[in-house]
C-alpha atoms as a PDB file:
ATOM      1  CA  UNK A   1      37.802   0.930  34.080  1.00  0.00           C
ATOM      2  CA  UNK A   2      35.475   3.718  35.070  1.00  0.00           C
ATOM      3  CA  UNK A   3      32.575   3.373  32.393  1.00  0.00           C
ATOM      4  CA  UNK A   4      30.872   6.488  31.539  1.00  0.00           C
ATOM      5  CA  UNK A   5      27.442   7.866  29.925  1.00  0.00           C
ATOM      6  CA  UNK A   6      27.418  11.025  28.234  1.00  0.00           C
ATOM      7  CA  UNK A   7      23.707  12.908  27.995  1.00  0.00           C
ATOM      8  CA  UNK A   8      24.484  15.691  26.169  1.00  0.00           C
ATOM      9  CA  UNK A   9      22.255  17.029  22.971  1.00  0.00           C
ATOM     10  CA  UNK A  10      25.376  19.726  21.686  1.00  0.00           C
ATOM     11  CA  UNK A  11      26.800  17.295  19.226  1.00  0.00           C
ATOM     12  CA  UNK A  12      30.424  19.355  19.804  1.00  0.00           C
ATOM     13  CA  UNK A  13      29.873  19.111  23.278  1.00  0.00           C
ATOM     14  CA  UNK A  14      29.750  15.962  23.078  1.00  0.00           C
ATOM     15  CA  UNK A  15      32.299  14.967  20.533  1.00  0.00           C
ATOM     16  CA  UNK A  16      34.776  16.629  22.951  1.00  0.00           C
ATOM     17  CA  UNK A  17      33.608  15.037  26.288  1.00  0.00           C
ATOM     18  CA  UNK A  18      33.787  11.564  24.552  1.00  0.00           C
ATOM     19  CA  UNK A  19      37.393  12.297  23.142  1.00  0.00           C
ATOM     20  CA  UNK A  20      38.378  13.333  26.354  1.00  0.00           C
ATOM     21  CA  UNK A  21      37.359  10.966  28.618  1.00  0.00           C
ATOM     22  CA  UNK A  22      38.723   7.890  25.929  1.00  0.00           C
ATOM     23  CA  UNK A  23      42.031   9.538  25.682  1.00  0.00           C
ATOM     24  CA  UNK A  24      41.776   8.261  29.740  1.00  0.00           C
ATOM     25  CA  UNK A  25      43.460   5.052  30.250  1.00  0.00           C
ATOM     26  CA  UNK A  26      41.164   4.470  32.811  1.00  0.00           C
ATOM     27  CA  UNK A  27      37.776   5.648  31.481  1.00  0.00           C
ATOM     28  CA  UNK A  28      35.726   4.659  28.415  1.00  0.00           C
ATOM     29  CA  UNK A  29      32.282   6.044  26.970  1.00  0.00           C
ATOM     30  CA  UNK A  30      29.497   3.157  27.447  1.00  0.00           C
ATOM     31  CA  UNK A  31      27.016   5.396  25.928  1.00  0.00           C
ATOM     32  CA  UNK A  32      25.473   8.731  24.754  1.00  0.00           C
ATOM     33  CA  UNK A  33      22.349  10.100  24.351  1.00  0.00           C
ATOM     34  CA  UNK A  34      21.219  13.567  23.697  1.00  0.00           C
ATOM     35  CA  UNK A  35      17.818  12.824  26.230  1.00  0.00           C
ATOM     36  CA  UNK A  36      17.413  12.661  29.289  1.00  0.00           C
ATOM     37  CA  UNK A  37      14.487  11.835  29.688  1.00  0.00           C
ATOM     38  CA  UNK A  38      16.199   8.532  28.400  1.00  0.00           C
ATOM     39  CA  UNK A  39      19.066   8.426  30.956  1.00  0.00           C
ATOM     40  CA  UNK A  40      17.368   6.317  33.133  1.00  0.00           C
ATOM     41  CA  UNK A  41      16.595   3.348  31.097  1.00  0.00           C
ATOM     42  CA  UNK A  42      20.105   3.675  29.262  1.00  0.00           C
ATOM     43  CA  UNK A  43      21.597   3.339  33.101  1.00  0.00           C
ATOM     44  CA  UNK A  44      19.608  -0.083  33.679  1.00  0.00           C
ATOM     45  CA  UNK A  45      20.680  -1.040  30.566  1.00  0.00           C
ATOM     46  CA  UNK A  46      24.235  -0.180  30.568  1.00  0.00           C
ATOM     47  CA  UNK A  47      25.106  -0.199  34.668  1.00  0.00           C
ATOM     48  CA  UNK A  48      27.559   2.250  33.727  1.00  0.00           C
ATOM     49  CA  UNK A  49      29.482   3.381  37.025  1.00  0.00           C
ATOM     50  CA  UNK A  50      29.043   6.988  36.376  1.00  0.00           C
ATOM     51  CA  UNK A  51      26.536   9.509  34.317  1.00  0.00           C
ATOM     52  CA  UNK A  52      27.534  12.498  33.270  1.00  0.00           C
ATOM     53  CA  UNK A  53      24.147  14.594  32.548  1.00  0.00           C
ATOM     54  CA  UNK A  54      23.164  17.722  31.622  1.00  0.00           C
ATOM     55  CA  UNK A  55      20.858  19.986  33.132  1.00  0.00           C
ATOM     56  CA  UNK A  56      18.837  21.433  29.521  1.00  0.00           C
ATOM     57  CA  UNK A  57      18.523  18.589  27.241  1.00  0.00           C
ATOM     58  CA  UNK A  58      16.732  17.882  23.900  1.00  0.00           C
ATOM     59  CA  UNK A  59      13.259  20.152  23.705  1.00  0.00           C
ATOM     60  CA  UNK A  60      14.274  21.986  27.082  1.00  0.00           C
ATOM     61  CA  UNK A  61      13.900  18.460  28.869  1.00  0.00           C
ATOM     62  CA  UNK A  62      15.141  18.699  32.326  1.00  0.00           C
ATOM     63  CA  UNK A  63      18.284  16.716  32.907  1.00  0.00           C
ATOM     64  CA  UNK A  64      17.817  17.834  37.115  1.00  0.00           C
ATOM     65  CA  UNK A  65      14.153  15.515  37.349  1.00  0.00           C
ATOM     66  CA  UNK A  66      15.940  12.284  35.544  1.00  0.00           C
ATOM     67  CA  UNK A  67      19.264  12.891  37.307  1.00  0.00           C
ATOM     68  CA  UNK A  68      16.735  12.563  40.750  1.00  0.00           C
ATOM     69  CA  UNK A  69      14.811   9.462  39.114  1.00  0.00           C
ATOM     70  CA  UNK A  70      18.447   8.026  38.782  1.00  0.00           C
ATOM     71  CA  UNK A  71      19.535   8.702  42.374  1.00  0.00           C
ATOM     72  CA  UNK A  72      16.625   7.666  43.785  1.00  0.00           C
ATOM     73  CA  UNK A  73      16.335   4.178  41.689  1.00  0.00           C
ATOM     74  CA  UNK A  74      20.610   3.174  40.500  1.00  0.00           C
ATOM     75  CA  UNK A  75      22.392   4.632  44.198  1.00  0.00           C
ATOM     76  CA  UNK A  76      25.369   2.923  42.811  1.00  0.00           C
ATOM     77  CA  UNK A  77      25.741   5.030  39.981  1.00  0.00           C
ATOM     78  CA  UNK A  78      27.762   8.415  40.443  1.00  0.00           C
ATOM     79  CA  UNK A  79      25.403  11.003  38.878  1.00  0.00           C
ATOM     80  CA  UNK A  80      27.256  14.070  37.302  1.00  0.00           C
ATOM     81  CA  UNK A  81      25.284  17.079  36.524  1.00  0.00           C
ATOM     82  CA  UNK A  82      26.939  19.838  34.168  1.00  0.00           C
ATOM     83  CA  UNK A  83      25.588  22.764  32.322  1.00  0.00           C
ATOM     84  CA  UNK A  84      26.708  25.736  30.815  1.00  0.00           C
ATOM     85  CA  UNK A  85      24.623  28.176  32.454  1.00  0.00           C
ATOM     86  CA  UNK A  86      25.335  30.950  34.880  1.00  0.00           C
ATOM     87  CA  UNK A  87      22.106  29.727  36.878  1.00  0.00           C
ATOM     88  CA  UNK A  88      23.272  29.334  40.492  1.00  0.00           C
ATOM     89  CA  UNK A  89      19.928  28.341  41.529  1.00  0.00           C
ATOM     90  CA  UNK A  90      20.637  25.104  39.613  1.00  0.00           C
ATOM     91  CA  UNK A  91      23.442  24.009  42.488  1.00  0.00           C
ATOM     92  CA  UNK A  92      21.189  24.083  45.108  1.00  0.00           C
ATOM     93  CA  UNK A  93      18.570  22.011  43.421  1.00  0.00           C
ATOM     94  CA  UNK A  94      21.315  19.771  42.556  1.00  0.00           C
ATOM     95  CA  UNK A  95      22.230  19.368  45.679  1.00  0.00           C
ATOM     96  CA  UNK A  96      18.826  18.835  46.572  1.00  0.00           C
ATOM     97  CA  UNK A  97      18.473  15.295  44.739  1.00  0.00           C
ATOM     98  CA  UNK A  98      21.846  14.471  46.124  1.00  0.00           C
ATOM     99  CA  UNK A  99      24.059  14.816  42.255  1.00  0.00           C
ATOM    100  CA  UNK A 100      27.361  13.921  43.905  1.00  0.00           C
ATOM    101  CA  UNK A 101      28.917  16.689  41.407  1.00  0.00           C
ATOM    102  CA  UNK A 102      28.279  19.782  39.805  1.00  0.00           C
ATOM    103  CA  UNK A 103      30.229  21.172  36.572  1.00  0.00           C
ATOM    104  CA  UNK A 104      30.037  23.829  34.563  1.00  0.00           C
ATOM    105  CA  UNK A 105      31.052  23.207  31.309  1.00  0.00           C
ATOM    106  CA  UNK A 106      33.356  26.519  31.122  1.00  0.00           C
ATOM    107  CA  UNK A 107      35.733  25.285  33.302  1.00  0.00           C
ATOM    108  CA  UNK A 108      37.330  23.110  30.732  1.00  0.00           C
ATOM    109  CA  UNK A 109      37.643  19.003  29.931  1.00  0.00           C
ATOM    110  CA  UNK A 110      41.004  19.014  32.508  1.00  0.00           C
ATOM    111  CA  UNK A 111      38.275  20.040  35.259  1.00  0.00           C
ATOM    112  CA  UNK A 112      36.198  17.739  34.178  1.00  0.00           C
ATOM    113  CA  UNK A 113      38.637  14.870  34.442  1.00  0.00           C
ATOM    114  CA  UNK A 114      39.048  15.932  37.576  1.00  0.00           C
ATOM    115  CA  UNK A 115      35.936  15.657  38.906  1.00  0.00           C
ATOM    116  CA  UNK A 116      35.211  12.470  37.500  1.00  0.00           C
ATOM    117  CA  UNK A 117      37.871  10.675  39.374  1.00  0.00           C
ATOM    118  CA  UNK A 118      36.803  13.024  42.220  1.00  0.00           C
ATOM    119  CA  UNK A 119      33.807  11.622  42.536  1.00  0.00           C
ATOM    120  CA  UNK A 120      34.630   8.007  41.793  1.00  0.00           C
ATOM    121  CA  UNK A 121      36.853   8.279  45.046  1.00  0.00           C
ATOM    122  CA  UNK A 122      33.552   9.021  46.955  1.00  0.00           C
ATOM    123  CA  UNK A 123      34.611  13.739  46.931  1.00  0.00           C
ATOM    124  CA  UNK A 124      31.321  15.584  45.421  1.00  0.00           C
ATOM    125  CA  UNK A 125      32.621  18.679  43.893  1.00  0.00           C
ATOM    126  CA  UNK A 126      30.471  21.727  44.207  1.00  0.00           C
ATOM    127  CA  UNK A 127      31.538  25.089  42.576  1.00  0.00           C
ATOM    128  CA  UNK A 128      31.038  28.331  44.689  1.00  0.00           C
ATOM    129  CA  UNK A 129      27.853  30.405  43.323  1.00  0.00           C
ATOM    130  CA  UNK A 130      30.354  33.106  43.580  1.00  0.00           C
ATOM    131  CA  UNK A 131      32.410  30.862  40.382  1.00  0.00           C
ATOM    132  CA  UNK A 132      29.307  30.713  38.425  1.00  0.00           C
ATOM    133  CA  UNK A 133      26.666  33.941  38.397  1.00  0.00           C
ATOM    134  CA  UNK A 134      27.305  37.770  37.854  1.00  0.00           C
ATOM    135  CA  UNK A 135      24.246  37.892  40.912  1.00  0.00           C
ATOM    136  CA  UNK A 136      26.547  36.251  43.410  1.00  0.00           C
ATOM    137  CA  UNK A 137      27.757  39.159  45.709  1.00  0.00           C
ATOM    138  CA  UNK A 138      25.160  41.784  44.695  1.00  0.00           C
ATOM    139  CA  UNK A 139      21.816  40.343  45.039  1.00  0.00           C
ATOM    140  CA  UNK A 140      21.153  38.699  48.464  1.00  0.00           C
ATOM    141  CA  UNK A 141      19.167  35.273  49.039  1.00  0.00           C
ATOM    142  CA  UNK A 142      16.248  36.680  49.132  1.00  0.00           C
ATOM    143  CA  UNK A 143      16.554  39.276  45.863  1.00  0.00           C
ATOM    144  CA  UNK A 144      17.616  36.564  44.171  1.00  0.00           C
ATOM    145  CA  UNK A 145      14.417  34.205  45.273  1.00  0.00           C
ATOM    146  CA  UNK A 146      12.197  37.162  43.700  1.00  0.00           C
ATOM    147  CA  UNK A 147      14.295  37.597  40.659  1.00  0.00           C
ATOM    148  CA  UNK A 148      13.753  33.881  39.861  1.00  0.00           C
ATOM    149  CA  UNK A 149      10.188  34.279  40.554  1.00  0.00           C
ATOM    150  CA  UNK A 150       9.438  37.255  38.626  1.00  0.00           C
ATOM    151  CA  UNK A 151      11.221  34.767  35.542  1.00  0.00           C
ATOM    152  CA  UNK A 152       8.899  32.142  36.068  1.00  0.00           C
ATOM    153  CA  UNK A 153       5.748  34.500  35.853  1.00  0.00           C
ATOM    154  CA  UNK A 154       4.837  34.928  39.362  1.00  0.00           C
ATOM    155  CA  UNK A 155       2.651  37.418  40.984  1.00  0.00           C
ATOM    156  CA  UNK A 156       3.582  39.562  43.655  1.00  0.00           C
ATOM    157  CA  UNK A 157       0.791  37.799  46.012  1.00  0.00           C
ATOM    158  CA  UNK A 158       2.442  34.378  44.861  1.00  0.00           C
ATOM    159  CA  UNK A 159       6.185  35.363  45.419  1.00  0.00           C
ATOM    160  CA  UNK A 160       4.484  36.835  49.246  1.00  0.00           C
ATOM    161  CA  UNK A 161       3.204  33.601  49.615  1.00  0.00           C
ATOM    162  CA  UNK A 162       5.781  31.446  48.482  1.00  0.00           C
ATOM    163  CA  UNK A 163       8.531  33.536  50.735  1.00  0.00           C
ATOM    164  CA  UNK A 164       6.478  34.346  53.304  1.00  0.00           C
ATOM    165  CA  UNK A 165       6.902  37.363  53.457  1.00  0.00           C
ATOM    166  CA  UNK A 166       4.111  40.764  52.577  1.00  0.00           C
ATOM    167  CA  UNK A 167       3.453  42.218  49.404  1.00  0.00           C
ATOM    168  CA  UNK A 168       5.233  45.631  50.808  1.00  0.00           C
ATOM    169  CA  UNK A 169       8.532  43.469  51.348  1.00  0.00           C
ATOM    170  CA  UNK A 170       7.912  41.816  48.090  1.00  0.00           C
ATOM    171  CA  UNK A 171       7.803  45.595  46.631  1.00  0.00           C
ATOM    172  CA  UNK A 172      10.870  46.660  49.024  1.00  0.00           C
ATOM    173  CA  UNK A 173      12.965  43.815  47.535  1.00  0.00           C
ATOM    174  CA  UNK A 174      12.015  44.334  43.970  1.00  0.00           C
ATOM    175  CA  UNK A 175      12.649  48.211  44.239  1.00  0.00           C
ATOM    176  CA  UNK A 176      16.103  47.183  45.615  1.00  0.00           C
ATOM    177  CA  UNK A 177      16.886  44.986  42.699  1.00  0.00           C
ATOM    178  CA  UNK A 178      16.160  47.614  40.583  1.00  0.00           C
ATOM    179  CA  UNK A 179      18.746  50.002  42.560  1.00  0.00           C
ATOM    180  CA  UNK A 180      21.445  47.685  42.165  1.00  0.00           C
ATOM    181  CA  UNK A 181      20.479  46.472  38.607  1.00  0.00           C
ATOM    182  CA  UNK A 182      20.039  50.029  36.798  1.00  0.00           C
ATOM    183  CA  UNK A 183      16.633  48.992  35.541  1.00  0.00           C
ATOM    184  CA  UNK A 184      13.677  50.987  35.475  1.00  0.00           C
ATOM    185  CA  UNK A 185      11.478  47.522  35.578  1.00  0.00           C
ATOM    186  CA  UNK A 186      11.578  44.563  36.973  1.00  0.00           C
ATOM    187  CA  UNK A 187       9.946  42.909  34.063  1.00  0.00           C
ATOM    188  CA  UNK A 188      12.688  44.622  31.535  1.00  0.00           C
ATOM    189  CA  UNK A 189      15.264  42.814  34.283  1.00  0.00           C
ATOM    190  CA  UNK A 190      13.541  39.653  33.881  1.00  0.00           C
ATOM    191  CA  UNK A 191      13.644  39.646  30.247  1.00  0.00           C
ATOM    192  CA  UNK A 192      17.555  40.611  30.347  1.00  0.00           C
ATOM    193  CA  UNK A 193      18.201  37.849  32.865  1.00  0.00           C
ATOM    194  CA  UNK A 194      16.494  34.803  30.833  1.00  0.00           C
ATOM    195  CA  UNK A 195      18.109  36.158  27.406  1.00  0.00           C
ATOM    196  CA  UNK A 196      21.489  35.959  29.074  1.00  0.00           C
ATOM    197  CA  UNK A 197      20.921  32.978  30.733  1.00  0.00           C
ATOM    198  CA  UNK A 198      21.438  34.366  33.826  1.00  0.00           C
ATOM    199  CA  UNK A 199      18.016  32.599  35.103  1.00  0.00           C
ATOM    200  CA  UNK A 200      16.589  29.797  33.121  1.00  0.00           C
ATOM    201  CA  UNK A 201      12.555  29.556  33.388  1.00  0.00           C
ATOM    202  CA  UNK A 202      11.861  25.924  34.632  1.00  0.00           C
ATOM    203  CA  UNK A 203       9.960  23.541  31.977  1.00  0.00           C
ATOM    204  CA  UNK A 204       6.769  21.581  32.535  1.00  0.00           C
ATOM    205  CA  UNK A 205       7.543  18.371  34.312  1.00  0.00           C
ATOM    206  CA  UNK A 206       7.730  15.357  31.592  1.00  0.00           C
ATOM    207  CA  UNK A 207       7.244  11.734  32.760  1.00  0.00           C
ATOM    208  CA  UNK A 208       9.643   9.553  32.052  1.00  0.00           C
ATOM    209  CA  UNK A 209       8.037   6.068  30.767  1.00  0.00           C
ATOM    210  CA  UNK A 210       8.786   3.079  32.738  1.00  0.00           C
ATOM    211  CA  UNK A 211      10.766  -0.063  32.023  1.00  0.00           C
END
């Protein structure tokens, strides 16, 4: 019996992932929380075998830093992350704290069966950027490292820095953005991109309290 937590804070989100996975003969729900900056200490509790967790939790907590803390301190537990944004930047920072899966909640509770059992079996399942963001295709790495940064309030000296790269390619990139994008700012682009969800501003690091 594969035993399962659920962090989740959409309370029909989460009424459907727990129906789901009991309607498994194989799976059950140990437990659910709508924190994660609990996840953690519900995991040492619990020893569930596998966490399903999602990226933006209760007050914009981020599901990516405890899904890390997780990896780093249970190895034994499978670590799920899921979200519902079109933010592909997320996949490649949750491949950076080694989440043996990535889901995206549009792709339906059969998927997510799927990956589940997937993952048990020792497969991470990773969708293609090109499955999750409208960017994928039109913007290249690097456009799509300044669009992020102009969304997080960055300078054009700190996004130079940060690429390493000059101002004048910083200024090159941003004016091809614009080309592709139809807008006549890059700010008025920004704006569009976080009200879509397209690009999700990163939160201040919380600290999770200890055991």
């Amino acid at each position: 019996m594969v035993r399962i937590i659920i962090v989740e804070d959409q309370i029909l989100m989460c009424d459907l992932l727990e129906e789901h996975i009991r309607k498994q003969g194989d799976m059950e729900v140990a437990g659910v929380t709508d924190d994660a900056s609990k996840a953690p200490q519900l995991c040492r509790e619990l020893k569930p075998d596998l966490i399903l967790i999602d990226i933006v939790t209760k007050s914009g907590c981020s599901g990516l830093q405890f899904a890390k803390q997780i990896r780093e301190e249970l190895p034994d537990i499978k670590v799920i992350v899921m979200t519902s944004y079109p933010e592909i930047t997320f996949i490649e920072e949750a491949m950076k704290i080694k989440a043996h899966s990535y889901l995206h909640k549009s792709s339906g509770v059969d998927h997510l069966v799927y990956v589940i059992r997937s993952t048990m079996k020792g497969s991470g399942i990773y969708p293609s950027p090109a499955d999750i963001s409208p960017f994928a295709g039109i913007f290249t790495g690097k456009e799509l490292a300044i669009i992020n940064h102009v969304c997080q309030g960055a300078s054009r000296a700190e996004m130079a820095q940060n690429l390493g790269v000059s101002e004048s390619m910083v200024k090159q990139y941003i004016t091809s953005i614009l080309d592709k994008s139809g807008f006549d700012s890059i700010s008025r682009f920004a704006i569009y991109a976080v009200s879509q969800g397209l690009i999700v501003p990163k939160t201040p690091v919380q600290k999770s309290s200890k055991s």
